[in-house]
PDB file of N, CA and C in Angstrom:
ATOM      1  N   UNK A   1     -39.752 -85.471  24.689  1.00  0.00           N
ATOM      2  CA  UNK A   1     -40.231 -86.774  24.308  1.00  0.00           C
ATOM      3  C   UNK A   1     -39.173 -87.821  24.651  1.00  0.00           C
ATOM      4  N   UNK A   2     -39.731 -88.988  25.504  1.00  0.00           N
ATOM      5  CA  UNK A   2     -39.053 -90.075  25.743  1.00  0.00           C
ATOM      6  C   UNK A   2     -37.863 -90.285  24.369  1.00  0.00           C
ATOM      7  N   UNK A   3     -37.240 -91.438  24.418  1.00  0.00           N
ATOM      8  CA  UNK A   3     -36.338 -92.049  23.603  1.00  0.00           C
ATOM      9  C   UNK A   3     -36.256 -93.382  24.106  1.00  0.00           C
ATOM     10  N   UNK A   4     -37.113 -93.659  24.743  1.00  0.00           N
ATOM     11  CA  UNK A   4     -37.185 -95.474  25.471  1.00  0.00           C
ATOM     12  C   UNK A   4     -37.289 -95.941  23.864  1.00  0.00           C
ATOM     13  N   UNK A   5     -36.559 -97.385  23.794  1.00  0.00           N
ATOM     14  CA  UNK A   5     -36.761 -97.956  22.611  1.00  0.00           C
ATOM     15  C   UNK A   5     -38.129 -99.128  23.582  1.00  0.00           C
ATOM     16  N   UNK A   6     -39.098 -99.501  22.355  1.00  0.00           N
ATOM     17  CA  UNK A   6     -40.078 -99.905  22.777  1.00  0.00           C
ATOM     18  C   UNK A   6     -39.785-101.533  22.650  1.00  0.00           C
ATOM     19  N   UNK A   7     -39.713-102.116  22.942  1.00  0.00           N
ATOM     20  CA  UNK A   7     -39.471-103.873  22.748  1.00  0.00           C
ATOM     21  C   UNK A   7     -40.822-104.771  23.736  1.00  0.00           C
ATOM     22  N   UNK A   8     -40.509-105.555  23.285  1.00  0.00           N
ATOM     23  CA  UNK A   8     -41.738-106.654  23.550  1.00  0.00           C
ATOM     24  C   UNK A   8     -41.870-106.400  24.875  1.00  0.00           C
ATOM     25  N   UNK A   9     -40.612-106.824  25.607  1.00  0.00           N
ATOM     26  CA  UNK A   9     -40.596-106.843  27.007  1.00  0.00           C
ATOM     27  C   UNK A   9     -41.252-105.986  27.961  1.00  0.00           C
ATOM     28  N   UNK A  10     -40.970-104.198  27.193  1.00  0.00           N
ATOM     29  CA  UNK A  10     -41.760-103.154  27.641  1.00  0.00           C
ATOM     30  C   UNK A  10     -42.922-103.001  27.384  1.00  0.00           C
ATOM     31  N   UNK A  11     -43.715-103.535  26.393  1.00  0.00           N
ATOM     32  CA  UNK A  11     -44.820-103.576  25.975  1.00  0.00           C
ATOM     33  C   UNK A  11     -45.901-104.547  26.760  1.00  0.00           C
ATOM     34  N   UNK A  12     -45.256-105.432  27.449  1.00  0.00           N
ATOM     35  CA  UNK A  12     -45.673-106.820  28.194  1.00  0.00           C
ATOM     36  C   UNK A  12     -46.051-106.089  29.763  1.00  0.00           C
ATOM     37  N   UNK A  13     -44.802-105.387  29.966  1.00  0.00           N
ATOM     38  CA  UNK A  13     -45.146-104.892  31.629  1.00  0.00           C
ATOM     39  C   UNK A  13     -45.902-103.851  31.579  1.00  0.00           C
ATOM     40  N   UNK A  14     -45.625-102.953  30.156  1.00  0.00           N
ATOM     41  CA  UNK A  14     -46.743-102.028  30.358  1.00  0.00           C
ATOM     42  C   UNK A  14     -47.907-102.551  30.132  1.00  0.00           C
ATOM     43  N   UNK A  15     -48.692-103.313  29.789  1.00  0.00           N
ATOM     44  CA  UNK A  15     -49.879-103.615  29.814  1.00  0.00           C
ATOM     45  C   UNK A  15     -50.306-104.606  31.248  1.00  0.00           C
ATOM     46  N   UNK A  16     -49.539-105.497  31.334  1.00  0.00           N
ATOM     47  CA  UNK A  16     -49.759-106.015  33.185  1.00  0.00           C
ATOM     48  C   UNK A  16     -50.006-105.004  34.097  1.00  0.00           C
ATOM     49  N   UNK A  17     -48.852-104.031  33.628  1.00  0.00           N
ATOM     50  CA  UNK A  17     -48.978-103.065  34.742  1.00  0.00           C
ATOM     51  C   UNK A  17     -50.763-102.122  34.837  1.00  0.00           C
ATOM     52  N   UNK A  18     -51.162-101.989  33.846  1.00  0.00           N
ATOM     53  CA  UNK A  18     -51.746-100.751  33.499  1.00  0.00           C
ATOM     54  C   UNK A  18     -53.498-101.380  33.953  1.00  0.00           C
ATOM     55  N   UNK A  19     -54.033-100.729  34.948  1.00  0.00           N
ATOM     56  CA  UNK A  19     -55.186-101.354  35.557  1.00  0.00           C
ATOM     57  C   UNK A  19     -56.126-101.310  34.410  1.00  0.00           C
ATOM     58  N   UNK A  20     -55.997-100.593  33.181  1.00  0.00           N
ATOM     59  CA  UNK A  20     -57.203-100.575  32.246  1.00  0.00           C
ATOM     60  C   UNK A  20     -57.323-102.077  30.891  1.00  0.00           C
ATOM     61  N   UNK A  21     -56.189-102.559  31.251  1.00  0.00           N
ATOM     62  CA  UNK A  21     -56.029-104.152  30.530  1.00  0.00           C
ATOM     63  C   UNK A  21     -56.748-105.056  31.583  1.00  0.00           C
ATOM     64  N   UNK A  22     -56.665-105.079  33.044  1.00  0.00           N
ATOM     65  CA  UNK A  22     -57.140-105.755  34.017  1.00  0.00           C
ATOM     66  C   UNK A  22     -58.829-105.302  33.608  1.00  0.00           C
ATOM     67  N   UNK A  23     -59.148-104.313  33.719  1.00  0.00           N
ATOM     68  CA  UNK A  23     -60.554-103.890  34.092  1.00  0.00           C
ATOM     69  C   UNK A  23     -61.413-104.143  31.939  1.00  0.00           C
ATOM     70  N   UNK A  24     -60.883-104.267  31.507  1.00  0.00           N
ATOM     71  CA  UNK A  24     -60.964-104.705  29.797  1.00  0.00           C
ATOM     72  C   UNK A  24     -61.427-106.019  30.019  1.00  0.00           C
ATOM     73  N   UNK A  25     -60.494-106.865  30.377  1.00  0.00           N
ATOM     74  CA  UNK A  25     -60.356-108.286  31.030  1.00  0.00           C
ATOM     75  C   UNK A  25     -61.352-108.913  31.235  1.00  0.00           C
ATOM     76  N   UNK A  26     -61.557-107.659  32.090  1.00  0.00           N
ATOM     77  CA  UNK A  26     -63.152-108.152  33.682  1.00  0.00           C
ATOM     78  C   UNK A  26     -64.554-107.993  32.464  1.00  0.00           C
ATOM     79  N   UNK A  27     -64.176-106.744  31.982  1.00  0.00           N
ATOM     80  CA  UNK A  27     -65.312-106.989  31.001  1.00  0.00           C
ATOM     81  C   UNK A  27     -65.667-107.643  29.929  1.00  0.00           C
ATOM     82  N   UNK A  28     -64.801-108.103  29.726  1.00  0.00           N
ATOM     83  CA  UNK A  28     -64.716-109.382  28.601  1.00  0.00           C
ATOM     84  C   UNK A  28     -65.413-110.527  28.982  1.00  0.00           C
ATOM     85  N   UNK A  29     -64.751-110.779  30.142  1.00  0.00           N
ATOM     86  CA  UNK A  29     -65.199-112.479  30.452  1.00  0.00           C
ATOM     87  C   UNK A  29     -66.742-112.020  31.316  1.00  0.00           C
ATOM     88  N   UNK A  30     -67.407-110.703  32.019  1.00  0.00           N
ATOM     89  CA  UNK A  30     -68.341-110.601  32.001  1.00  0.00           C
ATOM     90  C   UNK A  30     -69.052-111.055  30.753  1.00  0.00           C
ATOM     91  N   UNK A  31     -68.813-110.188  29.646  1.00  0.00           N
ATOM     92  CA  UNK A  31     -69.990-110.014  28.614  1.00  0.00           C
ATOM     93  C   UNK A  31     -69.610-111.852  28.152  1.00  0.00           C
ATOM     94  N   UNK A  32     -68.315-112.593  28.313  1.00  0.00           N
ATOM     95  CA  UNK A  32     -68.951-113.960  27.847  1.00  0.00           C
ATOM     96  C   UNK A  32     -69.922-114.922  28.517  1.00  0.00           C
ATOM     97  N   UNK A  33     -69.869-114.451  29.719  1.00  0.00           N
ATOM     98  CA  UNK A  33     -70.326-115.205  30.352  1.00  0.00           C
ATOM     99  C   UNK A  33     -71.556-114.874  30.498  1.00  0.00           C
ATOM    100  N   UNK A  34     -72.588-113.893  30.378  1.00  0.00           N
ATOM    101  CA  UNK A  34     -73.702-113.478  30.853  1.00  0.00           C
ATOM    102  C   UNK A  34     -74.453-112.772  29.314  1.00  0.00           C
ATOM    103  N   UNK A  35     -73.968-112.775  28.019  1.00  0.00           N
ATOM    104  CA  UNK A  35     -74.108-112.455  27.014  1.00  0.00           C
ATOM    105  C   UNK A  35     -75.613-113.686  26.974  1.00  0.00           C
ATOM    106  N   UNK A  36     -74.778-115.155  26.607  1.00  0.00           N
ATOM    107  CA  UNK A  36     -75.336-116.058  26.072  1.00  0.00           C
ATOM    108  C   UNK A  36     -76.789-117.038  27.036  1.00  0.00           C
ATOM    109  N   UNK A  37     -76.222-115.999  27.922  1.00  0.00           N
ATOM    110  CA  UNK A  37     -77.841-116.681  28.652  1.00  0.00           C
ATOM    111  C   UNK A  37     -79.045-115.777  28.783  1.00  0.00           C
ATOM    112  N   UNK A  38     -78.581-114.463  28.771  1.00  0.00           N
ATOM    113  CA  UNK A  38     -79.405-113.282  28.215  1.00  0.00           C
ATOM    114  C   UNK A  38     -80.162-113.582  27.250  1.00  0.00           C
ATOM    115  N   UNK A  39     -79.219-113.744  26.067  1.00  0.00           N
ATOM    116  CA  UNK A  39     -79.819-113.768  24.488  1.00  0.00           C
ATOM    117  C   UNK A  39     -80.804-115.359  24.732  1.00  0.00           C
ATOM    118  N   UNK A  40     -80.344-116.022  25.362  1.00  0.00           N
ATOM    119  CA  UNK A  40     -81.472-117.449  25.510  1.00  0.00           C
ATOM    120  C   UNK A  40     -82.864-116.845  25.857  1.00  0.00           C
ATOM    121  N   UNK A  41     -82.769-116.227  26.826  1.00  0.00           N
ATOM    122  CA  UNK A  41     -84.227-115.360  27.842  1.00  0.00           C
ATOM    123  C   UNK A  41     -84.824-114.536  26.876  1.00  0.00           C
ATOM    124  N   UNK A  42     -84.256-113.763  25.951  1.00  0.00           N
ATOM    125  CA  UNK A  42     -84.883-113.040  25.297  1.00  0.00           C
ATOM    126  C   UNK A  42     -83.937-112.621  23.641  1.00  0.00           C
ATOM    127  N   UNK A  43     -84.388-113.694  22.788  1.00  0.00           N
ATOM    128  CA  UNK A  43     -83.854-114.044  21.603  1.00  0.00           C
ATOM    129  C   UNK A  43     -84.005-112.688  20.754  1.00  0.00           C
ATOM    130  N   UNK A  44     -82.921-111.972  20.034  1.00  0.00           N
ATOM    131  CA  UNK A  44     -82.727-111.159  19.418  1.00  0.00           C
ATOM    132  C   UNK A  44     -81.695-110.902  18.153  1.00  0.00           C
ATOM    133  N   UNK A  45     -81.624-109.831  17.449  1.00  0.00           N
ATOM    134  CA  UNK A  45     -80.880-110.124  15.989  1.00  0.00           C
ATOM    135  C   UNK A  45     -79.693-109.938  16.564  1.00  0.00           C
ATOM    136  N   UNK A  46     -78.900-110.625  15.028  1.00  0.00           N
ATOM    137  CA  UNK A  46     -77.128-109.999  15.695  1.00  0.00           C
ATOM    138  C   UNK A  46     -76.974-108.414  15.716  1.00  0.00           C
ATOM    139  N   UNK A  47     -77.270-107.624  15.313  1.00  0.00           N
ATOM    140  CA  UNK A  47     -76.919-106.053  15.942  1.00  0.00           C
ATOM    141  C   UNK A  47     -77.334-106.090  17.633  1.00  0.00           C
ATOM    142  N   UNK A  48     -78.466-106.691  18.009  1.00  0.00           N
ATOM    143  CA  UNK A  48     -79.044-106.551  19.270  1.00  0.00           C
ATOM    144  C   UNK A  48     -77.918-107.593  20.406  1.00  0.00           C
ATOM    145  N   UNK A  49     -77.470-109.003  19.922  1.00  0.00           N
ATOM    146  CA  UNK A  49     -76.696-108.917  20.425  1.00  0.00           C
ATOM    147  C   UNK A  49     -74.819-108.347  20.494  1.00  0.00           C
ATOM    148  N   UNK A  50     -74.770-107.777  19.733  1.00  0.00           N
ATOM    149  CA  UNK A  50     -73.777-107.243  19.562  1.00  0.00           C
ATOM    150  C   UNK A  50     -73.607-105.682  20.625  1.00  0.00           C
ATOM    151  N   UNK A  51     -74.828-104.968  20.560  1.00  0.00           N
ATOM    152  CA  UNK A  51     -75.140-104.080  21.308  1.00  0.00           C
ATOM    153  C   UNK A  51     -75.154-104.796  23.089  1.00  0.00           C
ATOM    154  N   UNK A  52     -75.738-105.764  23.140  1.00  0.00           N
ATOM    155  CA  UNK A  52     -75.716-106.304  24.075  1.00  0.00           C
ATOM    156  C   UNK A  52     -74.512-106.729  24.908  1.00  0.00           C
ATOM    157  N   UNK A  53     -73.486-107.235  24.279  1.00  0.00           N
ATOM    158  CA  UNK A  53     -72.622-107.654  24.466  1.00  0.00           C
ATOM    159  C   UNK A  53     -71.589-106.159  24.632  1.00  0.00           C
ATOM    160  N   UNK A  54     -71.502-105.612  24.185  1.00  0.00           N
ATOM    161  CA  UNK A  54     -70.703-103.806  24.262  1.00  0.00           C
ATOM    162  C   UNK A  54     -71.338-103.423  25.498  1.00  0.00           C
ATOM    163  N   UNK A  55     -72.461-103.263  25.695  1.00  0.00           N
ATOM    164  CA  UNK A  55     -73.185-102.915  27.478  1.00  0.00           C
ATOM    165  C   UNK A  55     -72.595-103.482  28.254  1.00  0.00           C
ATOM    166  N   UNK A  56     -72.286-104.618  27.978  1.00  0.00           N
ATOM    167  CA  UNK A  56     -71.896-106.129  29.264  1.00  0.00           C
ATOM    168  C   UNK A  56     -70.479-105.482  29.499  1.00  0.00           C
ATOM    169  N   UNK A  57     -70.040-105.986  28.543  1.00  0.00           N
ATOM    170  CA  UNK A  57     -68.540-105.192  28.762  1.00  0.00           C
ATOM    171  C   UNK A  57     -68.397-103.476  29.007  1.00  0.00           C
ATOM    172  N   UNK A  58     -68.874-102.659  29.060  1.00  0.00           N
ATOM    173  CA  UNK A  58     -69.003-101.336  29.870  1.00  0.00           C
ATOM    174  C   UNK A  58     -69.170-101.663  31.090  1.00  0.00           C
ATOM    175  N   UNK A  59     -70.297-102.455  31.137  1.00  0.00           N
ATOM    176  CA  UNK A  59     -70.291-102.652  32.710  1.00  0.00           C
ATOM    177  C   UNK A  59     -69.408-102.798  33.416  1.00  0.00           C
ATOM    178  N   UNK A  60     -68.802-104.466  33.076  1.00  0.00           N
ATOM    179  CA  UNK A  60     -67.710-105.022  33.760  1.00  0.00           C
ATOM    180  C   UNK A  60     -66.576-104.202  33.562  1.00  0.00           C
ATOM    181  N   UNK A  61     -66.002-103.278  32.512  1.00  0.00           N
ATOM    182  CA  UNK A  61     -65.419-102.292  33.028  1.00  0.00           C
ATOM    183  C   UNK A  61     -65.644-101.181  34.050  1.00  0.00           C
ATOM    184  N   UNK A  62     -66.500-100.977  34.132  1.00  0.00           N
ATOM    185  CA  UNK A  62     -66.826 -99.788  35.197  1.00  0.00           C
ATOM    186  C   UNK A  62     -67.043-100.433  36.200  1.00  0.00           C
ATOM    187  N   UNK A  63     -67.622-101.780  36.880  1.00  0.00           N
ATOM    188  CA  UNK A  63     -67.670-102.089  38.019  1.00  0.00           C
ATOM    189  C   UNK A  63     -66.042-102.651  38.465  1.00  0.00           C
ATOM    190  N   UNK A  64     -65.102-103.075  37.900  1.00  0.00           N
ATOM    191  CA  UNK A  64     -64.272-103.911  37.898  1.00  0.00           C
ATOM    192  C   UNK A  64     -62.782-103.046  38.310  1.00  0.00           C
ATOM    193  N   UNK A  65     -63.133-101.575  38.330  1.00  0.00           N
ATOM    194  CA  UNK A  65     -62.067-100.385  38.705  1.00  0.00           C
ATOM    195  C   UNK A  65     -61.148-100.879  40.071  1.00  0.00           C
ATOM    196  N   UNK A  66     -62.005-101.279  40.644  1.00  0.00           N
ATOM    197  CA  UNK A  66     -61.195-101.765  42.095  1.00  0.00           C
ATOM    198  C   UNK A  66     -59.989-102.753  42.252  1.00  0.00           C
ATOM    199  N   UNK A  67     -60.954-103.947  41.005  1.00  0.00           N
ATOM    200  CA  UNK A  67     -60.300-105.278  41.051  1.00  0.00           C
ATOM    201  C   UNK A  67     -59.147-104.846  40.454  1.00  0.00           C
ATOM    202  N   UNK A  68     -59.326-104.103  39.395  1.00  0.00           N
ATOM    203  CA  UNK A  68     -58.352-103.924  38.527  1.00  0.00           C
ATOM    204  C   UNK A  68     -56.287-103.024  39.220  1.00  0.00           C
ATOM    205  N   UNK A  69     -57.285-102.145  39.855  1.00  0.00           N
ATOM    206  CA  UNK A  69     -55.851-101.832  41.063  1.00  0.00           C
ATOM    207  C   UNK A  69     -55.543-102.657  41.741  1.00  0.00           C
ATOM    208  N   UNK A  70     -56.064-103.621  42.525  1.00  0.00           N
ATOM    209  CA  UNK A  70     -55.924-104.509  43.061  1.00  0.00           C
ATOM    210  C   UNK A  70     -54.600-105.618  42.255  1.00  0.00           C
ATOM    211  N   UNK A  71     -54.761-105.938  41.150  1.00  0.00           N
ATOM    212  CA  UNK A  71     -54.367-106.626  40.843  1.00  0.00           C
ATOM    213  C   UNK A  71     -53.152-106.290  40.579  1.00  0.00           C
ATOM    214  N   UNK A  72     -52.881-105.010  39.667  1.00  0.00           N
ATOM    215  CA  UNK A  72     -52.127-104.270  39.728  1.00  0.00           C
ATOM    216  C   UNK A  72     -50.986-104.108  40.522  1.00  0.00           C
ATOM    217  N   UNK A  73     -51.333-103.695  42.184  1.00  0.00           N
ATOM    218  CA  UNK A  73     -50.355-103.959  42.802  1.00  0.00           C
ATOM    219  C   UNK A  73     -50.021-105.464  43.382  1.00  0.00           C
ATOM    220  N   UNK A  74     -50.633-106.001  43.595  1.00  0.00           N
ATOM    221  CA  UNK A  74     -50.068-107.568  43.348  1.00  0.00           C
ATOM    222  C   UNK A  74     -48.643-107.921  42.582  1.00  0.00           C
ATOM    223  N   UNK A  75     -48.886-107.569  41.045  1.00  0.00           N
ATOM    224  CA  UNK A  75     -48.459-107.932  40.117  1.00  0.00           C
ATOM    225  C   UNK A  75     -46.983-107.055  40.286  1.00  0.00           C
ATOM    226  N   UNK A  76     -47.141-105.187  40.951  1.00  0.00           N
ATOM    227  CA  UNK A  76     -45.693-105.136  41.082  1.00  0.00           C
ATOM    228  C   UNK A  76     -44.918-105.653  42.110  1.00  0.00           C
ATOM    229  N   UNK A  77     -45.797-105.179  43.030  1.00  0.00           N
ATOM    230  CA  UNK A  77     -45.136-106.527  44.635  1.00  0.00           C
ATOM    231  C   UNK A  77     -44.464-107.262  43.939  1.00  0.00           C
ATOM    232  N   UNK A  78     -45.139-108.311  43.325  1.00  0.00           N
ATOM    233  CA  UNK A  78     -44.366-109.791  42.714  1.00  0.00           C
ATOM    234  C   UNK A  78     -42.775-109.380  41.853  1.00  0.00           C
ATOM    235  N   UNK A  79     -42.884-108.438  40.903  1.00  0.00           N
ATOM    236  CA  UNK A  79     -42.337-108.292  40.162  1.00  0.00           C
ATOM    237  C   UNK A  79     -41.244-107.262  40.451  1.00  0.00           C
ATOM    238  N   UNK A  80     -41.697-106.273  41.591  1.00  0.00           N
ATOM    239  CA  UNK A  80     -40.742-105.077  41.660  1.00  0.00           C
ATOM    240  C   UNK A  80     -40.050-104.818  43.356  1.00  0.00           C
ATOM    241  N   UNK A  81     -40.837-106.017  43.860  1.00  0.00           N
ATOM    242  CA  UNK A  81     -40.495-105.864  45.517  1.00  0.00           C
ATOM    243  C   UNK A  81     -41.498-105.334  46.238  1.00  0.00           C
ATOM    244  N   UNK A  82     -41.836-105.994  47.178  1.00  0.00           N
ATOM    245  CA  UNK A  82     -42.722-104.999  48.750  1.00  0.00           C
ATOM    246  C   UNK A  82     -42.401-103.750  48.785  1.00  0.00           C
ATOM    247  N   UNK A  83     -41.334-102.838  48.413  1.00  0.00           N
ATOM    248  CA  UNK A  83     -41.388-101.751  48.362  1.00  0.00           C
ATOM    249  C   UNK A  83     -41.969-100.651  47.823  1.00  0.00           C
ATOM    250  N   UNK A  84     -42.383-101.291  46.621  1.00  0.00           N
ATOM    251  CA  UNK A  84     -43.324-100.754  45.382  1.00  0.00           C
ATOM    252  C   UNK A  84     -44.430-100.558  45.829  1.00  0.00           C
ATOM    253  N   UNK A  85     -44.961 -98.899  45.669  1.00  0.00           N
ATOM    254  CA  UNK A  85     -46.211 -99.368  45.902  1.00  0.00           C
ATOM    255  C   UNK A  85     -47.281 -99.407  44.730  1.00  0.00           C
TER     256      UNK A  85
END
């Protein structure tokens, strides 16, 4: 077992780093954005949109796998050098 002491700093790159905060992300601002015009088209209780909104965001996680590496290495490029891959 490691012995890294954990501090903010490490906690910050590990989550930039980690494509499943990117692809979380994607599904987030999916389900805000496409939640509330749904529920306009076809008006339902709060469990229904709540359910609704958990789908949205599955989605945009599962479609968003790509973006999410993508970004990923961007972010170490920037941070760790062209060498990084």
């Amino acid at each position: 077992m490691s012995q890294r002491k954990i501090t903010l700093t490490y906690l910050f790159f590990y989550l930039i780093f980690s494509p499943d905060t990117w692809r979380i992300l994607m599904g987030l601002i999916v389900a805000m954005l496409l939640a509330p015009s749904l529920t306009r088209i076809q008006p339902m209780a709060v469990a229904g949109q709540a359910v609704l909104s958990l789908m949205l965001v599955a989605i945009g996680y599962a479609l968003s796998a790509p973006l999410g590496r993508k970004i990923v290495q961007l972010l170490k490029r920037f941070f760790l050098g062209p060498d990084v891959k």
